[in-house]
PDB file of N, CA and C in Angstrom:
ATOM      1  N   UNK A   1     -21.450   9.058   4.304  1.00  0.00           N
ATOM      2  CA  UNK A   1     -21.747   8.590   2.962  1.00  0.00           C
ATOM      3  C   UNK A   1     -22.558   7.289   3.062  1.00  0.00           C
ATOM      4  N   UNK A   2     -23.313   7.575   2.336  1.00  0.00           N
ATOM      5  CA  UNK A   2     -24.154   6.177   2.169  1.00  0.00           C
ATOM      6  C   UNK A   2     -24.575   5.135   0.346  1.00  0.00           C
ATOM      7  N   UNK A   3     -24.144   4.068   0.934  1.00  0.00           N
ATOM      8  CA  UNK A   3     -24.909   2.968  -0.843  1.00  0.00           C
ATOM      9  C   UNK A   3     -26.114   2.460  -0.377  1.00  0.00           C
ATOM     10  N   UNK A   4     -26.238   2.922  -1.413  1.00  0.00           N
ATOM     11  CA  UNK A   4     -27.902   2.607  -1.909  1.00  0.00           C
ATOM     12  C   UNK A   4     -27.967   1.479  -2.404  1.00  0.00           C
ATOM     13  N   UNK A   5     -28.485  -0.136  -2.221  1.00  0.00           N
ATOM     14  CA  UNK A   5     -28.513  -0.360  -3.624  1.00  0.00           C
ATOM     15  C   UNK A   5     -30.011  -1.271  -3.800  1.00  0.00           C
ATOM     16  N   UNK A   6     -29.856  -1.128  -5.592  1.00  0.00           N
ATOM     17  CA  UNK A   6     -31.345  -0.836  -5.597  1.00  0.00           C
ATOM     18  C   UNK A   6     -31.626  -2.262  -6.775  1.00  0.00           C
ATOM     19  N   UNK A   7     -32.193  -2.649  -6.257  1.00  0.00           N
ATOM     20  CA  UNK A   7     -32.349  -4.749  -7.565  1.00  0.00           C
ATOM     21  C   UNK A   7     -33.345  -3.736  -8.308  1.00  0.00           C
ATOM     22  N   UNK A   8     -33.037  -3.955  -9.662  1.00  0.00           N
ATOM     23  CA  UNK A   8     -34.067  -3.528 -11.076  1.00  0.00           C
ATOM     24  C   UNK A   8     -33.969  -4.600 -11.568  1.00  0.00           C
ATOM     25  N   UNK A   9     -35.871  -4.827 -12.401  1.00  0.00           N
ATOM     26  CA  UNK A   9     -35.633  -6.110 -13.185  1.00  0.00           C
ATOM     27  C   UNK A   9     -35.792  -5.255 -14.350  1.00  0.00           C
ATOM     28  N   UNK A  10     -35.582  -5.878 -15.891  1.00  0.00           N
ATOM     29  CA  UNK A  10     -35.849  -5.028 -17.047  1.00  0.00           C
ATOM     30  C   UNK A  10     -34.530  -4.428 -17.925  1.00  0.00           C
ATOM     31  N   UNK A  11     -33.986  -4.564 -16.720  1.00  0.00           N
ATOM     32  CA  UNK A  11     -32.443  -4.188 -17.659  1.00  0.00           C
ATOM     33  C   UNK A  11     -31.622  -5.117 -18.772  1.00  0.00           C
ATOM     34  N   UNK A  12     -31.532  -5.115 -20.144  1.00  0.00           N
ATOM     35  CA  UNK A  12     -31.195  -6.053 -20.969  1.00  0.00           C
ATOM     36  C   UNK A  12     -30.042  -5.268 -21.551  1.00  0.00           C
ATOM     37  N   UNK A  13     -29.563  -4.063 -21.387  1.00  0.00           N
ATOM     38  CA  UNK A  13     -28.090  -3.966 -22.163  1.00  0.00           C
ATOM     39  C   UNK A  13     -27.769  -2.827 -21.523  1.00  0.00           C
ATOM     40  N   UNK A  14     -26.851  -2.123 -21.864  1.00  0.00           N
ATOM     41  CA  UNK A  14     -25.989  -1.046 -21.136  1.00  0.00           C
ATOM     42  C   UNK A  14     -26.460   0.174 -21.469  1.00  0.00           C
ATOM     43  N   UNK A  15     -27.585   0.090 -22.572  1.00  0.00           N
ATOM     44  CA  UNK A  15     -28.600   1.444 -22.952  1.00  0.00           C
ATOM     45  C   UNK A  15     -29.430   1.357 -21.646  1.00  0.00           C
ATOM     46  N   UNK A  16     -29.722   0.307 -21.443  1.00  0.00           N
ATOM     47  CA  UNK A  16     -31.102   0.407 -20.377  1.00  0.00           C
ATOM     48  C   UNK A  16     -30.175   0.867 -19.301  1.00  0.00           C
ATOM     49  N   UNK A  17     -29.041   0.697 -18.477  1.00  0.00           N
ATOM     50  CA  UNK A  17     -28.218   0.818 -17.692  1.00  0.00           C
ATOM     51  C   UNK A  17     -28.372   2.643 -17.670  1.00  0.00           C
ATOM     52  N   UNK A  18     -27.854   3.225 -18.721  1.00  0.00           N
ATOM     53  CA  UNK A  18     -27.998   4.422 -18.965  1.00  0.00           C
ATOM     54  C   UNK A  18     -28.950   4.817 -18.892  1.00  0.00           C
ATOM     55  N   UNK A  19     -30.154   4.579 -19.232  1.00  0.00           N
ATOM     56  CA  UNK A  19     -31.324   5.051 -19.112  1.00  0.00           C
ATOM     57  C   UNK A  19     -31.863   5.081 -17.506  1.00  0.00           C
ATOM     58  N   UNK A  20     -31.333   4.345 -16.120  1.00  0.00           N
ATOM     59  CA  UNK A  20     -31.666   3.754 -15.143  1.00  0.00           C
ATOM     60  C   UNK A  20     -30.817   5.325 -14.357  1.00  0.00           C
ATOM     61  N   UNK A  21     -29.371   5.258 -14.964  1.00  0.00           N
ATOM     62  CA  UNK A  21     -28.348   5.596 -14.599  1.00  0.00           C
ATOM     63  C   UNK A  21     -29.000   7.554 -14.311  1.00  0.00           C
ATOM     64  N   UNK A  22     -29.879   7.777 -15.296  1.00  0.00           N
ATOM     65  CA  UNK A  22     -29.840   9.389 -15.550  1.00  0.00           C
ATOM     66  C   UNK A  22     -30.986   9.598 -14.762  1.00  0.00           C
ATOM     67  N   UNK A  23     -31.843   8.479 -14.945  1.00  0.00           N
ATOM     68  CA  UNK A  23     -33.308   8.871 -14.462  1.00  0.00           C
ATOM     69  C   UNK A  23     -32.865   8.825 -12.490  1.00  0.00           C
ATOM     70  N   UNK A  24     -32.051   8.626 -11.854  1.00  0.00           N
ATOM     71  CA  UNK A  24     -31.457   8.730 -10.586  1.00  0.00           C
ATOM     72  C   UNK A  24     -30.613   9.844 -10.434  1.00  0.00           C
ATOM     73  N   UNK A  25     -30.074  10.189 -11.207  1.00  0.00           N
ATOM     74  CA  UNK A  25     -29.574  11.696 -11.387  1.00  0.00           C
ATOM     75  C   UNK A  25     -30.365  12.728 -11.633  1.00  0.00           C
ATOM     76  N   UNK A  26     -31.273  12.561 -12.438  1.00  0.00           N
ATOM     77  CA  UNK A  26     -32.240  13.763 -12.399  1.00  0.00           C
ATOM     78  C   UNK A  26     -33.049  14.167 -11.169  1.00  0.00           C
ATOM     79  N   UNK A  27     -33.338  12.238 -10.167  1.00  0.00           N
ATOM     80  CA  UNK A  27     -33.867  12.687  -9.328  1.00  0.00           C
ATOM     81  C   UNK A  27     -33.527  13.064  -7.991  1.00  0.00           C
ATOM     82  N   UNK A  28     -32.271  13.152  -7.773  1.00  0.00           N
ATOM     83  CA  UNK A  28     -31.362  13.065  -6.623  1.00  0.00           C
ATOM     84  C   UNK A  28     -29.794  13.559  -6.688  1.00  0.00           C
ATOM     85  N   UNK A  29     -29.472  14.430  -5.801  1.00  0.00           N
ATOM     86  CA  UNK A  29     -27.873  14.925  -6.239  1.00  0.00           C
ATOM     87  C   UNK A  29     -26.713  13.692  -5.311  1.00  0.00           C
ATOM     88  N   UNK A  30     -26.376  13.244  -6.340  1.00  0.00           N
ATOM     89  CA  UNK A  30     -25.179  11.576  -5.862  1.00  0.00           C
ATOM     90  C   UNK A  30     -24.046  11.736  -6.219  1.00  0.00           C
ATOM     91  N   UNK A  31     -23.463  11.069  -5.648  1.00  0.00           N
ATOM     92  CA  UNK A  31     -21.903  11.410  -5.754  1.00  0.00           C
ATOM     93  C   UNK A  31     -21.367  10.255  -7.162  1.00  0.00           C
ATOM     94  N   UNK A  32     -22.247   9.277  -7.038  1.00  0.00           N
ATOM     95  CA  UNK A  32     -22.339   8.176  -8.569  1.00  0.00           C
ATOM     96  C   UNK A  32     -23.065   6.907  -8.038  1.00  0.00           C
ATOM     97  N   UNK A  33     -23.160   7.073  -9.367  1.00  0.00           N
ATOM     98  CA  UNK A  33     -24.402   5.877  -9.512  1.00  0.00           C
ATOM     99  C   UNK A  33     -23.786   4.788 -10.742  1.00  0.00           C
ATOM    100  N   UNK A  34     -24.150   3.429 -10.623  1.00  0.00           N
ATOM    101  CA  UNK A  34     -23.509   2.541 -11.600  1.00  0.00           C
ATOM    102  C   UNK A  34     -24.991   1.263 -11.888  1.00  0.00           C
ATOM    103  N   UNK A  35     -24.889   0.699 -12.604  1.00  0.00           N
ATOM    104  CA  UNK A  35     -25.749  -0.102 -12.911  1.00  0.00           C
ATOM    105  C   UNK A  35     -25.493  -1.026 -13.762  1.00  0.00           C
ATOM    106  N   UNK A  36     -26.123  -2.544 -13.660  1.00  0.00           N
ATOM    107  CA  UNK A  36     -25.080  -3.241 -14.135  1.00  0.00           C
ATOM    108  C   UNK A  36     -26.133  -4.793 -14.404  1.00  0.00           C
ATOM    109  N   UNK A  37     -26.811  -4.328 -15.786  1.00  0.00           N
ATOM    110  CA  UNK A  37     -27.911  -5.667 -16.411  1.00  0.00           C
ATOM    111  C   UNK A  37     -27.628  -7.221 -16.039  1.00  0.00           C
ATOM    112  N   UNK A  38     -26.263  -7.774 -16.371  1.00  0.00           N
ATOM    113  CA  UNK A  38     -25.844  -8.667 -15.507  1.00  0.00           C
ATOM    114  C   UNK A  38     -26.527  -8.569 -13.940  1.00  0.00           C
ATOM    115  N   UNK A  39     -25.785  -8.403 -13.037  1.00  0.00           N
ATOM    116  CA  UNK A  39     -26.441  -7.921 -12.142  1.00  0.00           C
ATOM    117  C   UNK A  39     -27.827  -8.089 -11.442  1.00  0.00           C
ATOM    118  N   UNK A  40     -28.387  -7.032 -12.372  1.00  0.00           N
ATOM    119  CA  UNK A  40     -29.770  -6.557 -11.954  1.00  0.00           C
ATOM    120  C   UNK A  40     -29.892  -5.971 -10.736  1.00  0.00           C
ATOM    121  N   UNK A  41     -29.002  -4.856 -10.735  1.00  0.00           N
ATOM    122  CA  UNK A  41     -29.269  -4.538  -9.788  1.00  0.00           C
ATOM    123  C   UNK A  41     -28.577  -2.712 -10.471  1.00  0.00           C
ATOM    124  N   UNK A  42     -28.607  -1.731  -9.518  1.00  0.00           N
ATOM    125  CA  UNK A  42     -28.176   0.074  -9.084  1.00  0.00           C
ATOM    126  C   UNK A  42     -27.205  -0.324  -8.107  1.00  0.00           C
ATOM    127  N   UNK A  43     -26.514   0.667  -7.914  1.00  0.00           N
ATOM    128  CA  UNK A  43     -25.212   1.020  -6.799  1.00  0.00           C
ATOM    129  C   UNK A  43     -25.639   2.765  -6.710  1.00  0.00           C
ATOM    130  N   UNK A  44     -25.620   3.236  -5.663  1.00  0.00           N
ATOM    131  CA  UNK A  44     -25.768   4.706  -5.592  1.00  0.00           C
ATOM    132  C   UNK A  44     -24.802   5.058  -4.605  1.00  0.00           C
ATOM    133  N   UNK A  45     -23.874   6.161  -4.650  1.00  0.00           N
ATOM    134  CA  UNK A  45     -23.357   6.685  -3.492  1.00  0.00           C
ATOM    135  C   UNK A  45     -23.393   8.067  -3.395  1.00  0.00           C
ATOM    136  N   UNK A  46     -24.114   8.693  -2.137  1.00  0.00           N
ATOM    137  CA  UNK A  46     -24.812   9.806  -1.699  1.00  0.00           C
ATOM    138  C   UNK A  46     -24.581  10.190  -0.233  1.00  0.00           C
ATOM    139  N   UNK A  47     -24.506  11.559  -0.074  1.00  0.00           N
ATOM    140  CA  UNK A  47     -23.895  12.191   1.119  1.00  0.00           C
ATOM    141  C   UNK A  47     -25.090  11.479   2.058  1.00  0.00           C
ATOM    142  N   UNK A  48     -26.221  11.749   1.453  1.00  0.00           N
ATOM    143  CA  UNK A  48     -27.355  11.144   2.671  1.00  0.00           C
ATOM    144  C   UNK A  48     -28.514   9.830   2.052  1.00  0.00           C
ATOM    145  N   UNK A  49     -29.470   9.441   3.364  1.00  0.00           N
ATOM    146  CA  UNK A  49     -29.829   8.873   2.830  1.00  0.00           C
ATOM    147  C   UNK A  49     -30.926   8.933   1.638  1.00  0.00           C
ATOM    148  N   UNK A  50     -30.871   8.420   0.439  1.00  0.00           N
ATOM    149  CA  UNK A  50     -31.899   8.801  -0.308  1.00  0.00           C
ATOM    150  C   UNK A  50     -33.468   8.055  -0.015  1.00  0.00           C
ATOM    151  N   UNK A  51     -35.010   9.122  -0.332  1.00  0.00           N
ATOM    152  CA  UNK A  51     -35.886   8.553  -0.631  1.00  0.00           C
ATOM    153  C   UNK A  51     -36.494   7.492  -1.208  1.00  0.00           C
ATOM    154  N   UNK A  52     -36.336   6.477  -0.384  1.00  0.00           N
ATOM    155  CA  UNK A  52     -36.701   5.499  -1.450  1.00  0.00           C
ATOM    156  C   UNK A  52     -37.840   4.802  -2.300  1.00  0.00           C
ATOM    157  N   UNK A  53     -38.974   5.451  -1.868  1.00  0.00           N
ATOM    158  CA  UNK A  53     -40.341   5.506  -2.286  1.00  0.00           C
ATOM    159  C   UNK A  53     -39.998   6.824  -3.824  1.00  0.00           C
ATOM    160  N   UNK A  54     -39.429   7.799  -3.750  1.00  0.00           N
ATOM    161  CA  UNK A  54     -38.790   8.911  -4.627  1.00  0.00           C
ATOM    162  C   UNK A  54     -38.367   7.723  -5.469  1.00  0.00           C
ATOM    163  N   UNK A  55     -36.912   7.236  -5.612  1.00  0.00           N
ATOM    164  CA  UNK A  55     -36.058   6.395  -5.773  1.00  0.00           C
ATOM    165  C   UNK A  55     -37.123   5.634  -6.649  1.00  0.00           C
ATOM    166  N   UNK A  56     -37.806   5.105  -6.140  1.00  0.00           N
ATOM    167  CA  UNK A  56     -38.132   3.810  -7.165  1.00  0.00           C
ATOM    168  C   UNK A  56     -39.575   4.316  -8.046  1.00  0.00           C
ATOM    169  N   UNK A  57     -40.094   5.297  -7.450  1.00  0.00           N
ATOM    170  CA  UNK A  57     -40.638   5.983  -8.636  1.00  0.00           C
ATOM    171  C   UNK A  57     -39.844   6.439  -9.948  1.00  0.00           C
ATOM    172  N   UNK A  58     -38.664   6.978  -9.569  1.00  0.00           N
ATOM    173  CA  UNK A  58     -37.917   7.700 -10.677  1.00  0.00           C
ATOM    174  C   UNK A  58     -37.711   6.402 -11.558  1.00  0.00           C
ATOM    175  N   UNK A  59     -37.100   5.388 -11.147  1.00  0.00           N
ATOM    176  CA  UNK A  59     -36.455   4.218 -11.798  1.00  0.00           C
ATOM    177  C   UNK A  59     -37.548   3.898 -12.820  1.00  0.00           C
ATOM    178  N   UNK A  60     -38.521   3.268 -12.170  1.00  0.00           N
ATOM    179  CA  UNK A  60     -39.987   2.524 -12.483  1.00  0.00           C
ATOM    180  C   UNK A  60     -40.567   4.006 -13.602  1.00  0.00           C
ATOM    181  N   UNK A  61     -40.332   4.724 -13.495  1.00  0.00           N
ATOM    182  CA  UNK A  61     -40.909   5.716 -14.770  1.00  0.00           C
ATOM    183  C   UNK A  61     -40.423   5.284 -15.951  1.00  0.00           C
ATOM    184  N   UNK A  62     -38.914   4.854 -15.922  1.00  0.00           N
ATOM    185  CA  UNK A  62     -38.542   4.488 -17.213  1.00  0.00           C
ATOM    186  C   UNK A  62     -38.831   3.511 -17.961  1.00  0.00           C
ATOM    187  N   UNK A  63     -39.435   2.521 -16.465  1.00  0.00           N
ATOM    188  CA  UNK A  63     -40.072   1.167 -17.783  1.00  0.00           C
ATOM    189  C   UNK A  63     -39.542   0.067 -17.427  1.00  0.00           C
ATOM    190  N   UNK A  64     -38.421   0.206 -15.788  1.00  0.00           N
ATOM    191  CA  UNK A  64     -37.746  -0.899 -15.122  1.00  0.00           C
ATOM    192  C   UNK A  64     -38.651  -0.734 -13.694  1.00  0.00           C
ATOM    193  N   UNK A  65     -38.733  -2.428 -12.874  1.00  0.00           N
ATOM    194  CA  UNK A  65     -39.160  -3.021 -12.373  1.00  0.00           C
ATOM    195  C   UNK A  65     -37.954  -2.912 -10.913  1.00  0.00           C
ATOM    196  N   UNK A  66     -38.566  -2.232  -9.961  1.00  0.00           N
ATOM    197  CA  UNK A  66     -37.211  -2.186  -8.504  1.00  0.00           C
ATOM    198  C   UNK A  66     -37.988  -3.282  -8.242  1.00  0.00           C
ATOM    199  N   UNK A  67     -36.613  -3.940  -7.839  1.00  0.00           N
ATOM    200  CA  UNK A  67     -37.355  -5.520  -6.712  1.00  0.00           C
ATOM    201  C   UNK A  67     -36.850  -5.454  -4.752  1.00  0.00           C
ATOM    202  N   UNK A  68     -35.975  -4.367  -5.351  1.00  0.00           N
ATOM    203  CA  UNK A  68     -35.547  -4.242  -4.059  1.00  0.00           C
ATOM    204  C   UNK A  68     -34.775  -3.190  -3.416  1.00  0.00           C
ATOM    205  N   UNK A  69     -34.772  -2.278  -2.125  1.00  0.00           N
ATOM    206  CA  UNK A  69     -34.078  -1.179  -1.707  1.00  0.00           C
ATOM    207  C   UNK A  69     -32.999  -1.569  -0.757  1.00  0.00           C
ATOM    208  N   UNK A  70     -31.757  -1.294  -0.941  1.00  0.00           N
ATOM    209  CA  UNK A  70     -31.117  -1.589   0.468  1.00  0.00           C
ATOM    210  C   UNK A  70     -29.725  -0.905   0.548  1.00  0.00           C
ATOM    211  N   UNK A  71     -29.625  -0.307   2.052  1.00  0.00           N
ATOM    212  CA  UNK A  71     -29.163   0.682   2.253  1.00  0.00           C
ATOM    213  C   UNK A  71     -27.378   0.638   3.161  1.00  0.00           C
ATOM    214  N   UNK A  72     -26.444   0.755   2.902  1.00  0.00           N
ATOM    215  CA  UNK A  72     -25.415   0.360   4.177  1.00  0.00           C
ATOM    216  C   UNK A  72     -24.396   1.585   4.069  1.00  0.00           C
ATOM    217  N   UNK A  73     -23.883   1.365   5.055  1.00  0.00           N
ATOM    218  CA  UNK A  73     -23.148   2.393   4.870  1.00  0.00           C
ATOM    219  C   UNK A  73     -21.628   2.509   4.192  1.00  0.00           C
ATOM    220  N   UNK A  74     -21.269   3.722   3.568  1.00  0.00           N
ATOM    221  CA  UNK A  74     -20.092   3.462   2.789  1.00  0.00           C
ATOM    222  C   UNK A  74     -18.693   4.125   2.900  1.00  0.00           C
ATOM    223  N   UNK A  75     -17.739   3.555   2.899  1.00  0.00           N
ATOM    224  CA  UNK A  75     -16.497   3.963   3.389  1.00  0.00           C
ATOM    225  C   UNK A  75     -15.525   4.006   1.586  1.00  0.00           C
ATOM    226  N   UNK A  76     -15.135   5.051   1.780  1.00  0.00           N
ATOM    227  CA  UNK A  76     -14.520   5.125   0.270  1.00  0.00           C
ATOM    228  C   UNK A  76     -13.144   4.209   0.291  1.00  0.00           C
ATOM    229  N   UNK A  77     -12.694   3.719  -0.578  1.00  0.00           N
ATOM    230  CA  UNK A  77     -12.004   2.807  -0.662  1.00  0.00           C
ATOM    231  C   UNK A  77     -10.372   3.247  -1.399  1.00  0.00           C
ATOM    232  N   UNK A  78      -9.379   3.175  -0.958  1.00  0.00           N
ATOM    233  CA  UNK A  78      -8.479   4.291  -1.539  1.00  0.00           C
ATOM    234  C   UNK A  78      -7.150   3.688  -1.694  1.00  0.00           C
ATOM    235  N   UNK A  79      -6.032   3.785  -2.322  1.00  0.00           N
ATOM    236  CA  UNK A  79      -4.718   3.528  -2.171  1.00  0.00           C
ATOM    237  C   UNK A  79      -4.088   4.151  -1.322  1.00  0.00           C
ATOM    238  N   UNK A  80      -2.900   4.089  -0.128  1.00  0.00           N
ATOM    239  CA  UNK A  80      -2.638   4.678   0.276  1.00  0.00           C
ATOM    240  C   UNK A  80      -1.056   4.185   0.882  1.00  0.00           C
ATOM    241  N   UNK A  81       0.182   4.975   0.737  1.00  0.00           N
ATOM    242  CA  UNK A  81       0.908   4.531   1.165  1.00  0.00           C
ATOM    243  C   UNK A  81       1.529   4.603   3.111  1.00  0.00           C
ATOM    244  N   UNK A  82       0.220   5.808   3.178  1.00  0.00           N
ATOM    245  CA  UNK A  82       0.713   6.164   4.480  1.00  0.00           C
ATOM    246  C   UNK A  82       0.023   5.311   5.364  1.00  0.00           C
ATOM    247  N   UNK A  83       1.046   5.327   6.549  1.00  0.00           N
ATOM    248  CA  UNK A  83       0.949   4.407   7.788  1.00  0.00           C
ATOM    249  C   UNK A  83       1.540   3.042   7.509  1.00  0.00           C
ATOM    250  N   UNK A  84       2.369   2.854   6.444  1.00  0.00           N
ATOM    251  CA  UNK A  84       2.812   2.132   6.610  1.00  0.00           C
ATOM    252  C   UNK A  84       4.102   2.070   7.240  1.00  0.00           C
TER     253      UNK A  84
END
């Protein structure tokens, strides 16, 4: 699993968030994506790594500004009582 994450400038409320949010879904199959105007920035989490030249075309169609791509790897994060 891998996060994506992706600096957008342009984002001013939680419509634009949504609007950021779908246009990455349409272009890529993710396990979720979050976005967050505060911020300014995408979160993506995806079995592989995504295109990121793809990626910031899709974004930048809608009318937001990527400032930045960056990629690490991701470990899901879970409750768990075992092993203790």
């Amino acid at each position: 699993m891998v996060k994506t994450i992706v600096g957008v400038d342009g984002m001013m409320c939680g419509m634009c968030e949504s609007h950021v949010n779908e246009a990455v879904r349409n272009a890529f199959s993710i396990k979720k994506v979050s976005s967050s105007h505060g911020k300014k920035q995408t979160e993506i989490i995806s079995e592989e790594s995504l295109d990121h030249e793809k990626l910031k075309a899709a974004i930048e169609k809608t009318g937001y500004q990527v400032t930045s791509v960056t990629e690490e790897p991701y470990k899901k994060k879970g409750f768990s009582l075992f092993g203790r």
